[in-house]
PDB file of N, CA and C in Angstrom:
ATOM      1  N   UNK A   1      28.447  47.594 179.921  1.00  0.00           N
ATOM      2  CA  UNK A   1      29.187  47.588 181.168  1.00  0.00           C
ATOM      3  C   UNK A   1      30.409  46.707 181.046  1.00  0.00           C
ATOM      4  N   UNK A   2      31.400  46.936 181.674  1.00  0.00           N
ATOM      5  CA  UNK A   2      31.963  46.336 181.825  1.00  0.00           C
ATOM      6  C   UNK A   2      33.319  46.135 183.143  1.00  0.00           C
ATOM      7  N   UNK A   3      33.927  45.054 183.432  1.00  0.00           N
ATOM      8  CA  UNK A   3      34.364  45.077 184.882  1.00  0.00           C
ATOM      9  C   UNK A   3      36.435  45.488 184.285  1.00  0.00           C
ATOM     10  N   UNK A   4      36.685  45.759 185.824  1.00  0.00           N
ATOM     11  CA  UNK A   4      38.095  46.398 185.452  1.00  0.00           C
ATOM     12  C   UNK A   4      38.712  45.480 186.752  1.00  0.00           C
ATOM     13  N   UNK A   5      40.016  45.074 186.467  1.00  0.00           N
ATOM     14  CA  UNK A   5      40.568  43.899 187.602  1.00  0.00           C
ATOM     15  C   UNK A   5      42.160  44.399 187.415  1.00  0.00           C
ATOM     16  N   UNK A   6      42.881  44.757 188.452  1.00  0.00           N
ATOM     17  CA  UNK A   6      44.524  44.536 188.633  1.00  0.00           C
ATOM     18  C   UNK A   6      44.985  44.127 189.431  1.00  0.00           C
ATOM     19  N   UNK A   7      46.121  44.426 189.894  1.00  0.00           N
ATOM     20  CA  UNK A   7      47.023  43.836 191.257  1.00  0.00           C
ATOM     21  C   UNK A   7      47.575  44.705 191.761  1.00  0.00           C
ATOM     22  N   UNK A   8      47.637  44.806 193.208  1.00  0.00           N
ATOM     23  CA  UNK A   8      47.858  45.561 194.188  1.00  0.00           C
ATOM     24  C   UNK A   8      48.632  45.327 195.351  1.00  0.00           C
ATOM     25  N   UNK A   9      49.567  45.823 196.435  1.00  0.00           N
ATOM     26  CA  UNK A   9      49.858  45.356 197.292  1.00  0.00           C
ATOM     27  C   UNK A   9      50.133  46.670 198.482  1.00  0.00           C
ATOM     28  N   UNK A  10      49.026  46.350 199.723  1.00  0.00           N
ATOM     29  CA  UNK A  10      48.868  47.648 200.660  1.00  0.00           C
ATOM     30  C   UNK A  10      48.233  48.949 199.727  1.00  0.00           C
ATOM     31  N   UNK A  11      47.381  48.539 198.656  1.00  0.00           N
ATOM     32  CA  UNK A  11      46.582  49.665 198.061  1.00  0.00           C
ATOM     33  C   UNK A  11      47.446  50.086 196.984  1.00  0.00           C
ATOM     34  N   UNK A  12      48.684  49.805 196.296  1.00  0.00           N
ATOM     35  CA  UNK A  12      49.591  50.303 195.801  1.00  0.00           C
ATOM     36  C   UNK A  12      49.514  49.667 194.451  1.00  0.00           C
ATOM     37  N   UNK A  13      48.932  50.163 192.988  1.00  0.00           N
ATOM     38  CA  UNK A  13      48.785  49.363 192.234  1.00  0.00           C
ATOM     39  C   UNK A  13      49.764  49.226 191.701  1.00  0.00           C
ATOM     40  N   UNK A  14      49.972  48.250 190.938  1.00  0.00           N
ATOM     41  CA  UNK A  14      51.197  48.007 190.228  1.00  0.00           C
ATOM     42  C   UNK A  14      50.802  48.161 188.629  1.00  0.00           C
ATOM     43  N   UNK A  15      52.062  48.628 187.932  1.00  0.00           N
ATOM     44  CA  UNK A  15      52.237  49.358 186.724  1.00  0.00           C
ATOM     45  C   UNK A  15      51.950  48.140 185.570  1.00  0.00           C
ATOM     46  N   UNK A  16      51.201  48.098 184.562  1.00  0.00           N
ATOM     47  CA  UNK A  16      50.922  47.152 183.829  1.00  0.00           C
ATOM     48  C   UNK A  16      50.324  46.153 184.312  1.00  0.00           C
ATOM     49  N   UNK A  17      49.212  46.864 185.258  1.00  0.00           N
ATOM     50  CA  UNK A  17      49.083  45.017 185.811  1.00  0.00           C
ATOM     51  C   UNK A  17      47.113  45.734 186.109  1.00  0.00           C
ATOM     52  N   UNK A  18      46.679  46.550 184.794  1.00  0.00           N
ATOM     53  CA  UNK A  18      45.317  46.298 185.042  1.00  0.00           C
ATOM     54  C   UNK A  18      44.482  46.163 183.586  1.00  0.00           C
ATOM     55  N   UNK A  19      43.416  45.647 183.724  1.00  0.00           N
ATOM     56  CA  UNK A  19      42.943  44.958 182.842  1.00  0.00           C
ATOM     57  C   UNK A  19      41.433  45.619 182.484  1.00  0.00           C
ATOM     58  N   UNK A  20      40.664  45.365 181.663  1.00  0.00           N
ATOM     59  CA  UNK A  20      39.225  45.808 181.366  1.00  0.00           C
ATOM     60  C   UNK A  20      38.505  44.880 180.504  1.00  0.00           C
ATOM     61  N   UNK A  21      37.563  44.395 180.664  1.00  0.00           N
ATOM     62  CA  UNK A  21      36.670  43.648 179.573  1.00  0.00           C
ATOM     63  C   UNK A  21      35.108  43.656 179.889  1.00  0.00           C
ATOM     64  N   UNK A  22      34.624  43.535 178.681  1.00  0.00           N
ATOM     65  CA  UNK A  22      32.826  43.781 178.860  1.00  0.00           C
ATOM     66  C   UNK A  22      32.384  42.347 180.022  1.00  0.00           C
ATOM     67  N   UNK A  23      31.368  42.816 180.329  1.00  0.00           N
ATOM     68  CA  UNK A  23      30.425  42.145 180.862  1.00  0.00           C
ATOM     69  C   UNK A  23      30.035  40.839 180.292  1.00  0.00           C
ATOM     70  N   UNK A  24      30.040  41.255 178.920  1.00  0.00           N
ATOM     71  CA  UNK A  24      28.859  40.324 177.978  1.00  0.00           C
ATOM     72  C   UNK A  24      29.330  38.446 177.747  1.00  0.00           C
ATOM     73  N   UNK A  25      30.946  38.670 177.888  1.00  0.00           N
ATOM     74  CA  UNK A  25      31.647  37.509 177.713  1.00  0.00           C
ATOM     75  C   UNK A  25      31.774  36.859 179.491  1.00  0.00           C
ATOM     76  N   UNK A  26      30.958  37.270 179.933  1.00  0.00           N
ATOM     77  CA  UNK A  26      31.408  36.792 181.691  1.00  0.00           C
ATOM     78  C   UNK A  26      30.722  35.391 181.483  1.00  0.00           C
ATOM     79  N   UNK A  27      29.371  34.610 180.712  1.00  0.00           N
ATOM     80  CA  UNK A  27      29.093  33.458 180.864  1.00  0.00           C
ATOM     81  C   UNK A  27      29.918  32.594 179.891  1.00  0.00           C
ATOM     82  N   UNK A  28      31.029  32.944 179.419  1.00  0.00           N
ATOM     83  CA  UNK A  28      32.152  32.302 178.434  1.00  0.00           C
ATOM     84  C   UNK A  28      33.039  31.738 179.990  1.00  0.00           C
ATOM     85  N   UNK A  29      33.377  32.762 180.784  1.00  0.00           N
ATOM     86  CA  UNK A  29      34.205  32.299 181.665  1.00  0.00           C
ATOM     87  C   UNK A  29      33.625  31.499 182.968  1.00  0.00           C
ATOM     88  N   UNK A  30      32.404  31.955 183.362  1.00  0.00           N
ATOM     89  CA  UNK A  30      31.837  30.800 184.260  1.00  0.00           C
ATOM     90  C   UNK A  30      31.225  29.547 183.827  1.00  0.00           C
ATOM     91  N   UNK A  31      31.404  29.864 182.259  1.00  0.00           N
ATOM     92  CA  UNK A  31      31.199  28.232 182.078  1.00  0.00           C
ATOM     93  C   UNK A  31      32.551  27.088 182.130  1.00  0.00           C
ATOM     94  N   UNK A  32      33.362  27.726 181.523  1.00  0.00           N
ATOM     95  CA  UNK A  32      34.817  26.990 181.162  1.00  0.00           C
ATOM     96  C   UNK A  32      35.369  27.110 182.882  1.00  0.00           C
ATOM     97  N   UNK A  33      34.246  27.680 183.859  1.00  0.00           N
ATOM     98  CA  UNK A  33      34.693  26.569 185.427  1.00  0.00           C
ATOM     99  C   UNK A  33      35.521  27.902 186.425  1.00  0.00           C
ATOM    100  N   UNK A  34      35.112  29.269 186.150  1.00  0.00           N
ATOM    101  CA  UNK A  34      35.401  30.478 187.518  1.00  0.00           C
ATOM    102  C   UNK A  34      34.557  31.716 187.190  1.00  0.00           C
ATOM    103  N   UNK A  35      33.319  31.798 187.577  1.00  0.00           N
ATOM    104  CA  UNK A  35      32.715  32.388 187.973  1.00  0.00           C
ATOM    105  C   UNK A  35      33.272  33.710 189.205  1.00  0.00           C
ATOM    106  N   UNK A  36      34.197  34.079 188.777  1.00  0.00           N
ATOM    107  CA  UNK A  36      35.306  35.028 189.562  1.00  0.00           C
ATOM    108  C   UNK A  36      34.581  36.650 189.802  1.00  0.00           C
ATOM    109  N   UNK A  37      33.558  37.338 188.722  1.00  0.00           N
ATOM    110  CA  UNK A  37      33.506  38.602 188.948  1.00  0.00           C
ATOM    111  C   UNK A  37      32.030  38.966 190.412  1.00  0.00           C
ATOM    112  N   UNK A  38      32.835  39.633 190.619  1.00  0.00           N
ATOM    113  CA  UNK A  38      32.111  39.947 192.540  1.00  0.00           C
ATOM    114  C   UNK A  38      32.736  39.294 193.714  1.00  0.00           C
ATOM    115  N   UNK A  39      33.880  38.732 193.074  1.00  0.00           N
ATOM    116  CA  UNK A  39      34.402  37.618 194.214  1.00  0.00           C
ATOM    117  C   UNK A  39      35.977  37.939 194.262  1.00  0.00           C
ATOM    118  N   UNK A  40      36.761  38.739 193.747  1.00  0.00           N
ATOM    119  CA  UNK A  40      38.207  38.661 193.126  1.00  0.00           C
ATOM    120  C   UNK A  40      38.840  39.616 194.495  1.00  0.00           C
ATOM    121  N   UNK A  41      38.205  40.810 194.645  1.00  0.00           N
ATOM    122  CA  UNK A  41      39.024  41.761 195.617  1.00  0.00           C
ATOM    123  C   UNK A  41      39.341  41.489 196.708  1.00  0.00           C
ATOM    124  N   UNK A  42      40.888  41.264 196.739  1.00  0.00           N
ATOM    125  CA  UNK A  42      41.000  41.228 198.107  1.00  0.00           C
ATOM    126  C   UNK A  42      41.930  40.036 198.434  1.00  0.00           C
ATOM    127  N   UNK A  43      41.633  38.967 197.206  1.00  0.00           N
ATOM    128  CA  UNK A  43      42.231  37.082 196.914  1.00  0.00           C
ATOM    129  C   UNK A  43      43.848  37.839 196.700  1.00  0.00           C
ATOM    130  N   UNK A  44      44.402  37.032 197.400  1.00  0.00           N
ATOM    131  CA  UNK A  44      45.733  36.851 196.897  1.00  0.00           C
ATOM    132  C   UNK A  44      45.794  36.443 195.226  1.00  0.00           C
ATOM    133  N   UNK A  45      46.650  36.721 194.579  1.00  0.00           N
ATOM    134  CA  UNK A  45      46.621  36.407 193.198  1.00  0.00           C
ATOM    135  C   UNK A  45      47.400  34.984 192.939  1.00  0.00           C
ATOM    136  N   UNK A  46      48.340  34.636 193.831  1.00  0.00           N
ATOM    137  CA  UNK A  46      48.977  33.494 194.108  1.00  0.00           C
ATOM    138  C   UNK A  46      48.018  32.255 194.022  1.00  0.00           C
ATOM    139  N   UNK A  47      46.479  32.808 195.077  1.00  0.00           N
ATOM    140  CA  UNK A  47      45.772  31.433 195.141  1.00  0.00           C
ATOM    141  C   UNK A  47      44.490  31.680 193.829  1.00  0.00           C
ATOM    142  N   UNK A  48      44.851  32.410 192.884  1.00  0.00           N
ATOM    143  CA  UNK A  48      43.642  32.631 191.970  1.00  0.00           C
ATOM    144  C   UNK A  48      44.233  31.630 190.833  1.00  0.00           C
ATOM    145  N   UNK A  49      45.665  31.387 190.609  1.00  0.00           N
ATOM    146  CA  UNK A  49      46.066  31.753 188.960  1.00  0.00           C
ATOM    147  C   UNK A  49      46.143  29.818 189.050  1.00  0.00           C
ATOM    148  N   UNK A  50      45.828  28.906 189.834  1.00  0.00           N
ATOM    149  CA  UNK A  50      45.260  27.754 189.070  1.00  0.00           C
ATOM    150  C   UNK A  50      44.082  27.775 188.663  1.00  0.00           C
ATOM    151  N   UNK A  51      43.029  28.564 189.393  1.00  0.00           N
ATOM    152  CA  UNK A  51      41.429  28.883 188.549  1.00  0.00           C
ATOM    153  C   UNK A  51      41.879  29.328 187.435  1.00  0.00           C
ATOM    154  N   UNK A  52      42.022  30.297 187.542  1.00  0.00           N
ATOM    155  CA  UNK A  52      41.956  30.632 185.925  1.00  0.00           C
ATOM    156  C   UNK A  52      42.876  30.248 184.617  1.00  0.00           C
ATOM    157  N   UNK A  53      43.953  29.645 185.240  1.00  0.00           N
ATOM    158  CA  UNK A  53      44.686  28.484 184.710  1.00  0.00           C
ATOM    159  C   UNK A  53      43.419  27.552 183.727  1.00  0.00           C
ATOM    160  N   UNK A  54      43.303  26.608 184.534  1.00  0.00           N
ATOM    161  CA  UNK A  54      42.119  25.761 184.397  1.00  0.00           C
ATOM    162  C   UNK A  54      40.975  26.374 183.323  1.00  0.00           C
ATOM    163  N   UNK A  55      40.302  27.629 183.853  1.00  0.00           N
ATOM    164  CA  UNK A  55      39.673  28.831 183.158  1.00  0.00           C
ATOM    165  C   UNK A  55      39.778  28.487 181.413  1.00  0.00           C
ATOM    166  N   UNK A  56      41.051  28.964 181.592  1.00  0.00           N
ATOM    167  CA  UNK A  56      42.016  29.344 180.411  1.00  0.00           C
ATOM    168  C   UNK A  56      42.120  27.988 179.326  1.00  0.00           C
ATOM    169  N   UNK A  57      42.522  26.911 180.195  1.00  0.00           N
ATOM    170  CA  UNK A  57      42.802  25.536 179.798  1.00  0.00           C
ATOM    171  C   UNK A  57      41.517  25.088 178.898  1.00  0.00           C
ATOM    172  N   UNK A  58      40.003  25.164 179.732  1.00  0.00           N
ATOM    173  CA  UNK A  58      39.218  24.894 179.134  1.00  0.00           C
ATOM    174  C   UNK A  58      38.473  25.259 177.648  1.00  0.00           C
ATOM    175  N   UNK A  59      38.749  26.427 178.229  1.00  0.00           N
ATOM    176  CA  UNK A  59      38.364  27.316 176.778  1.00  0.00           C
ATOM    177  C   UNK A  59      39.325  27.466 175.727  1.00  0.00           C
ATOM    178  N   UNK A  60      40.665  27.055 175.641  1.00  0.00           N
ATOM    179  CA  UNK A  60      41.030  26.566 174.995  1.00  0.00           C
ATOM    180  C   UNK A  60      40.778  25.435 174.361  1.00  0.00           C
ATOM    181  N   UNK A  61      40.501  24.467 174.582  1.00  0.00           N
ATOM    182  CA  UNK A  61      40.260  22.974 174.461  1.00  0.00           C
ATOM    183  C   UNK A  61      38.606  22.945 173.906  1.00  0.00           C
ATOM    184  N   UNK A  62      38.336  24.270 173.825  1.00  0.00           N
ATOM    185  CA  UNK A  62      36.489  24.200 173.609  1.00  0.00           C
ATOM    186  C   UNK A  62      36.349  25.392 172.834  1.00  0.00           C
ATOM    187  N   UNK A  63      37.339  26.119 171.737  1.00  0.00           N
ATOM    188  CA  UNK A  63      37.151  27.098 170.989  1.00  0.00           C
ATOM    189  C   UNK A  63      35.726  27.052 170.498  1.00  0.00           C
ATOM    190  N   UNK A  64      35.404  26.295 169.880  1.00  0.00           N
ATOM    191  CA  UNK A  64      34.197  26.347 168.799  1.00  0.00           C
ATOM    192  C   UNK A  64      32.744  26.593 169.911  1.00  0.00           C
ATOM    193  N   UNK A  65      32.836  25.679 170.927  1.00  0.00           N
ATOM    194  CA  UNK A  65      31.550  26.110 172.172  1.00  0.00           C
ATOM    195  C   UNK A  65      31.256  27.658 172.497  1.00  0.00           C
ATOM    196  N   UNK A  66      32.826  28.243 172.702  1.00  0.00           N
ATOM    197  CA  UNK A  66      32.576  29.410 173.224  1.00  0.00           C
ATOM    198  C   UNK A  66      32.708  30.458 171.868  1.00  0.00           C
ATOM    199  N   UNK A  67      33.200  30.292 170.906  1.00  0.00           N
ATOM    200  CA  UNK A  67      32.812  30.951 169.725  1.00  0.00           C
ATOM    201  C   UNK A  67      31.390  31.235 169.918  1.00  0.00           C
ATOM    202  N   UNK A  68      31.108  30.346 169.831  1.00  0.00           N
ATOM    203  CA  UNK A  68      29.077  30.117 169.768  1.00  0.00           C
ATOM    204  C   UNK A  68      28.519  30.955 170.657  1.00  0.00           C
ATOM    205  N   UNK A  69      29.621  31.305 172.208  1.00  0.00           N
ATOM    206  CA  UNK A  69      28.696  31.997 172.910  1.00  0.00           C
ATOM    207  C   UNK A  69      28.900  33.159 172.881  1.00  0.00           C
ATOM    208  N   UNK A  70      29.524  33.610 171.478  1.00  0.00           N
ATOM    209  CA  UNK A  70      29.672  35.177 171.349  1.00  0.00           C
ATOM    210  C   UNK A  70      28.747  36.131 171.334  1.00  0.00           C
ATOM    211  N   UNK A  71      28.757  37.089 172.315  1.00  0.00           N
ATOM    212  CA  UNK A  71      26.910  37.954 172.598  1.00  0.00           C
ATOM    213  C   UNK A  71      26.835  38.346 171.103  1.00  0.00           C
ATOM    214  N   UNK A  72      25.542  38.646 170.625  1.00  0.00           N
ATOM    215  CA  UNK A  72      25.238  38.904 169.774  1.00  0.00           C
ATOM    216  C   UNK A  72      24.914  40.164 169.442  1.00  0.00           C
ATOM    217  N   UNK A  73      25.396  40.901 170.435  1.00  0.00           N
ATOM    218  CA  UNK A  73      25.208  42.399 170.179  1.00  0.00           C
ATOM    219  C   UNK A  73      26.691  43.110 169.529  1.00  0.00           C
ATOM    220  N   UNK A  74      27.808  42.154 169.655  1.00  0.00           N
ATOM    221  CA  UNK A  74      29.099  42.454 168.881  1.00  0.00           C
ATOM    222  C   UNK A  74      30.067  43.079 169.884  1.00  0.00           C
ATOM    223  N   UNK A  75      29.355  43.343 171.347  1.00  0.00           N
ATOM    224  CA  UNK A  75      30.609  43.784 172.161  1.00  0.00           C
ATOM    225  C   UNK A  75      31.155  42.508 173.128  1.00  0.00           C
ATOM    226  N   UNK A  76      32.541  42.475 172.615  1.00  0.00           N
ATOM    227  CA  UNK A  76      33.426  41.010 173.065  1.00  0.00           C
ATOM    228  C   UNK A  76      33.154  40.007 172.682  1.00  0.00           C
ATOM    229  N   UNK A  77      33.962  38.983 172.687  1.00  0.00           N
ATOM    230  CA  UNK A  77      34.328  37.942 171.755  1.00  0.00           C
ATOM    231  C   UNK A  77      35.313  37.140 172.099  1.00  0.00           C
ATOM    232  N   UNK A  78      34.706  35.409 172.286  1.00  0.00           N
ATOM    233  CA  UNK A  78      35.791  34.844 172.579  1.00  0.00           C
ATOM    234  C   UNK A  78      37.265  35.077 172.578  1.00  0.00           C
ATOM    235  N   UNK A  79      37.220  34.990 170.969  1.00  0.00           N
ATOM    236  CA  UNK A  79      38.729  35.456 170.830  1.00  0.00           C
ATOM    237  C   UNK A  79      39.567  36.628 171.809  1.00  0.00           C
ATOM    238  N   UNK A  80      39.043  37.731 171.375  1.00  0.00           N
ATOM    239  CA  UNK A  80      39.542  38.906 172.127  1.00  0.00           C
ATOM    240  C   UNK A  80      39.973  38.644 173.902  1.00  0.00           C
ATOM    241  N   UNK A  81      38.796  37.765 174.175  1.00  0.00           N
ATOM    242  CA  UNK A  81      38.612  36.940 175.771  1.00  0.00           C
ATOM    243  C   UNK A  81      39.880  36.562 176.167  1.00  0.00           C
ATOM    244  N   UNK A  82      40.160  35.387 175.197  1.00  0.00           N
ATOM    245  CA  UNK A  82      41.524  34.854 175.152  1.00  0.00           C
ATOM    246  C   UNK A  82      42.983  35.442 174.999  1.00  0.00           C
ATOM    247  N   UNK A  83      42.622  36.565 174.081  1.00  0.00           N
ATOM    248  CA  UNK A  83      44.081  37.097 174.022  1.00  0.00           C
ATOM    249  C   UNK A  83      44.346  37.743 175.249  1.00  0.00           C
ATOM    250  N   UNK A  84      43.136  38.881 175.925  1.00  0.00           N
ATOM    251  CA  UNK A  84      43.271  39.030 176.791  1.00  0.00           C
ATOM    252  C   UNK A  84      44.119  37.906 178.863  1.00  0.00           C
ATOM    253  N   UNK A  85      43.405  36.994 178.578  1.00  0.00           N
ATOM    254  CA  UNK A  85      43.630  35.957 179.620  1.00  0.00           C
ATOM    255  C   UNK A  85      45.108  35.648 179.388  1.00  0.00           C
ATOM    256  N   UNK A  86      45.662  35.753 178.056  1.00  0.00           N
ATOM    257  CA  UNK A  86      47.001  35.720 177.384  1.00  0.00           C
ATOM    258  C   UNK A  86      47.870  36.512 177.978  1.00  0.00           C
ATOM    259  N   UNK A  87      47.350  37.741 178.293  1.00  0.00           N
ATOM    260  CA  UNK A  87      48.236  39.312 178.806  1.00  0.00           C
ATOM    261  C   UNK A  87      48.294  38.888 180.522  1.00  0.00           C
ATOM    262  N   UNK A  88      46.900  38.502 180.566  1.00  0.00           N
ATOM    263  CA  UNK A  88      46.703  38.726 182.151  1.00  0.00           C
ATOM    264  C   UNK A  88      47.787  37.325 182.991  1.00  0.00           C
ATOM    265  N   UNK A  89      47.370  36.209 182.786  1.00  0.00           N
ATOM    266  CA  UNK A  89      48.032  35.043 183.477  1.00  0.00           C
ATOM    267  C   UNK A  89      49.758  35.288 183.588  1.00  0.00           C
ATOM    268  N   UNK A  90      50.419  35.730 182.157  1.00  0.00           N
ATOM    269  CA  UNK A  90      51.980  36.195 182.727  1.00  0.00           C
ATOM    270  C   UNK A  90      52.503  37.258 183.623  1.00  0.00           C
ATOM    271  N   UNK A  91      51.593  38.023 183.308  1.00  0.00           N
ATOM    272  CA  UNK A  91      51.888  38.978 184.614  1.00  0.00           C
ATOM    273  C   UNK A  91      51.865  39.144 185.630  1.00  0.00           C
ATOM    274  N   UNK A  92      50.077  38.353 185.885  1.00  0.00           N
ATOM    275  CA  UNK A  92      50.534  37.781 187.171  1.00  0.00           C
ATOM    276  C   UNK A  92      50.640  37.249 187.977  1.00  0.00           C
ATOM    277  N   UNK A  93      51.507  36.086 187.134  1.00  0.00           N
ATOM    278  CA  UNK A  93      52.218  35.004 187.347  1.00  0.00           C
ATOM    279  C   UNK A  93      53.778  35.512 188.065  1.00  0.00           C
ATOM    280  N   UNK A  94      53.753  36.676 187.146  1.00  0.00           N
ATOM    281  CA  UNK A  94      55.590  37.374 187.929  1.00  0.00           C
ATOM    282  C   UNK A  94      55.435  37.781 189.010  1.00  0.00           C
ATOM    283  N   UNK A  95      53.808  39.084 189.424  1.00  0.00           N
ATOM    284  CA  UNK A  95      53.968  39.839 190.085  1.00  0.00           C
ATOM    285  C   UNK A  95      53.933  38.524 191.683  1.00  0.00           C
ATOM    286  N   UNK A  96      53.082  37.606 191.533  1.00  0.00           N
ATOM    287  CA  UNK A  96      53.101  36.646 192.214  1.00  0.00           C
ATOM    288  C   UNK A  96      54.339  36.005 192.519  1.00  0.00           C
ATOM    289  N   UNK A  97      54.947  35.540 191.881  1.00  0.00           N
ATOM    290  CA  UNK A  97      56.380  34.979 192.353  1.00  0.00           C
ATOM    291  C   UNK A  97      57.054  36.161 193.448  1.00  0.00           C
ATOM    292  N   UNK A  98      57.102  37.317 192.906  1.00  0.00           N
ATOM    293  CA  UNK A  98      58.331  38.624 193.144  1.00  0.00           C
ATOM    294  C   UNK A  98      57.471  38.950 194.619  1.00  0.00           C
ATOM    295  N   UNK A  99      55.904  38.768 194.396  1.00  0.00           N
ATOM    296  CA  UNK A  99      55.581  39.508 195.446  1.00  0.00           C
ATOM    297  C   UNK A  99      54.232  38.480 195.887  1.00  0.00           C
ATOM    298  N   UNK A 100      54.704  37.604 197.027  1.00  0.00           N
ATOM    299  CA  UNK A 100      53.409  36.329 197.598  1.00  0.00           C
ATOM    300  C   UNK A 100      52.489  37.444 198.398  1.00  0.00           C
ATOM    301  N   UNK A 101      52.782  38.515 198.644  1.00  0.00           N
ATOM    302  CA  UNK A 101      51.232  39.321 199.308  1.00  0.00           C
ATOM    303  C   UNK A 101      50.374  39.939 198.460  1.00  0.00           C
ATOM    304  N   UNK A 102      50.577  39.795 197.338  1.00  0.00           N
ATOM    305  CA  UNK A 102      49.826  40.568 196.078  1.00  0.00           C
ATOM    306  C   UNK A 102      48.676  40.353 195.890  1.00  0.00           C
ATOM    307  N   UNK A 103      47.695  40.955 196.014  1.00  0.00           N
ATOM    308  CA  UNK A 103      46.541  40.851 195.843  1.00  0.00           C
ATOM    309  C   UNK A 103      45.618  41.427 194.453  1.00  0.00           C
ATOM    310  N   UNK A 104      44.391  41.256 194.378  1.00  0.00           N
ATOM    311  CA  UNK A 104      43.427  41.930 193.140  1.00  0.00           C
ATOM    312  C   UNK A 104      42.631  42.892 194.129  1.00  0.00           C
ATOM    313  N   UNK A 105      42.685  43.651 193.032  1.00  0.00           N
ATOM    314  CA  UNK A 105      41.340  44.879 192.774  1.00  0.00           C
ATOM    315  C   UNK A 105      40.753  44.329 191.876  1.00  0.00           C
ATOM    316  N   UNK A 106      39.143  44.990 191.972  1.00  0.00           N
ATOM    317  CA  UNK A 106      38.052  44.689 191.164  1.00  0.00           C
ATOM    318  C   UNK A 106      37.418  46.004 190.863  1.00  0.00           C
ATOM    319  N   UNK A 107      36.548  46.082 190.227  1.00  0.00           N
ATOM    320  CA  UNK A 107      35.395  47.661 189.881  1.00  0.00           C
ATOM    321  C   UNK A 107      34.815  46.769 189.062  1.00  0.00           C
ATOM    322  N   UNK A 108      33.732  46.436 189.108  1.00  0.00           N
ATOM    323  CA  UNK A 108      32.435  45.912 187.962  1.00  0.00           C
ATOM    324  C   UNK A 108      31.451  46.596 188.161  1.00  0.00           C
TER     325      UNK A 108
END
Protein backbone atom coordinates (compact mmCIF):
# COMPACT_ATOMS: atom_id res chain seq x y z
CA UNK A 1 0.00 0.00 0.00
CA UNK A 2 0.82 2.99 -0.30
CA UNK A 3 -0.43 6.82 0.37
CA UNK A 4 -0.60 9.62 -2.48
CA UNK A 5 -0.46 13.53 -1.17
CA UNK A 6 -0.60 16.97 -3.46
CA UNK A 7 -1.75 20.47 -3.43
CA UNK A 8 -4.81 21.92 -4.31
CA UNK A 9 -6.74 25.08 -4.24
CA UNK A 10 -10.93 25.06 -4.46
CA UNK A 11 -10.41 21.27 -5.63
CA UNK A 12 -8.09 22.38 -8.45
CA UNK A 13 -4.89 20.38 -8.40
CA UNK A 14 -1.92 21.85 -9.25
CA UNK A 15 0.54 20.54 -11.97
CA UNK A 16 3.70 18.89 -10.44
CA UNK A 17 2.67 19.12 -7.16
CA UNK A 18 1.67 15.27 -6.39
CA UNK A 19 3.54 12.80 -4.76
CA UNK A 20 3.35 8.80 -3.91
CA UNK A 21 5.26 6.67 -1.41
CA UNK A 22 4.77 3.19 0.32
CA UNK A 23 3.33 2.80 3.52
CA UNK A 24 6.21 0.82 4.88
CA UNK A 25 8.58 3.94 5.51
CA UNK A 26 5.61 5.90 7.45
CA UNK A 27 7.37 4.83 11.05
CA UNK A 28 10.75 6.55 9.56
CA UNK A 29 8.63 9.74 9.47
CA UNK A 30 6.64 9.60 12.73
CA UNK A 31 9.57 8.97 14.40
CA UNK A 32 11.89 11.89 13.16
CA UNK A 33 8.57 13.97 14.89
CA UNK A 34 5.05 14.13 12.10
CA UNK A 35 3.01 11.51 12.18
CA UNK A 36 1.05 13.40 9.22
CA UNK A 37 -0.73 10.38 7.18
CA UNK A 38 -4.72 10.49 8.00
CA UNK A 39 -4.32 13.96 9.13
CA UNK A 40 -2.96 16.12 5.93
CA UNK A 41 -6.37 16.86 3.85
CA UNK A 42 -7.63 19.82 3.99
CA UNK A 43 -4.23 21.73 6.21
CA UNK A 44 -3.19 24.61 4.52
CA UNK A 45 0.31 23.73 3.23
CA UNK A 46 1.65 27.10 4.54
CA UNK A 47 1.01 25.75 8.20
CA UNK A 48 2.45 22.10 7.40
CA UNK A 49 6.00 22.94 5.85
CA UNK A 50 7.73 23.77 9.45
CA UNK A 51 6.59 20.04 10.45
CA UNK A 52 7.99 18.59 7.98
CA UNK A 53 10.79 20.98 7.82
CA UNK A 54 11.76 19.74 11.23
CA UNK A 55 10.59 16.09 9.74
CA UNK A 56 13.20 16.48 7.23
CA UNK A 57 15.83 18.18 9.60
CA UNK A 58 15.77 15.22 11.81
CA UNK A 59 16.26 12.54 9.63
CA UNK A 60 18.80 14.11 8.24
CA UNK A 61 20.85 14.52 11.30
CA UNK A 62 19.95 10.65 12.09
CA UNK A 63 20.81 8.90 8.64
CA UNK A 64 22.22 5.75 10.12
CA UNK A 65 18.88 5.31 12.78
CA UNK A 66 16.61 5.45 9.97
CA UNK A 67 18.77 3.43 7.53
CA UNK A 68 18.18 0.75 10.20
CA UNK A 69 14.55 1.26 9.91
CA UNK A 70 14.48 0.17 6.40
CA UNK A 71 11.33 -2.46 6.09
CA UNK A 72 12.73 -5.48 5.35
CA UNK A 73 10.62 -6.56 2.75
CA UNK A 74 12.68 -4.07 0.22
CA UNK A 75 9.70 -1.77 -0.60
CA UNK A 76 11.10 1.91 0.36
CA UNK A 77 13.96 3.11 1.87
CA UNK A 78 15.23 5.79 3.78
CA UNK A 79 17.13 7.10 1.18
CA UNK A 80 14.53 7.14 -1.55
CA UNK A 81 12.28 8.82 1.63
CA UNK A 82 14.60 11.62 1.52
CA UNK A 83 15.07 12.33 -1.97
CA UNK A 84 11.60 12.31 -2.18
CA UNK A 85 10.92 15.04 0.92
CA UNK A 86 13.76 16.77 -1.39
CA UNK A 87 11.09 17.15 -4.43
CA UNK A 88 8.24 17.72 -2.10
CA UNK A 89 9.36 20.74 0.50
CA UNK A 90 10.42 23.14 -2.75
CA UNK A 91 7.44 22.97 -4.29
CA UNK A 92 5.59 23.52 -1.83
CA UNK A 93 7.29 25.95 -0.49
CA UNK A 94 6.49 28.09 -3.97
CA UNK A 95 3.05 26.93 -4.37
CA UNK A 96 2.69 28.39 -0.73
CA UNK A 97 4.27 31.69 -1.13
CA UNK A 98 2.28 32.33 -4.79
CA UNK A 99 -0.77 30.89 -3.29
CA UNK A 100 -1.50 31.31 1.04
CA UNK A 101 -4.99 29.30 0.39
CA UNK A 102 -3.33 26.19 -0.85
CA UNK A 103 -4.13 23.33 0.61
CA UNK A 104 -3.27 19.16 0.58
CA UNK A 105 -5.00 16.25 -0.73
CA UNK A 106 -4.44 12.91 0.67
CA UNK A 107 -5.58 9.10 -0.64
CA UNK A 108 -3.89 6.44 1.71
Amino acid sequence: MSWDIGIEVNGVRFEDASWNYTHNCNPMMRDAGYDWIYHLHGELVADTLPKFQAMLENMEAHHEKYRAMNPENGWGDYDRLLDLWYRILPRAKEIAEAVPNATWWECS
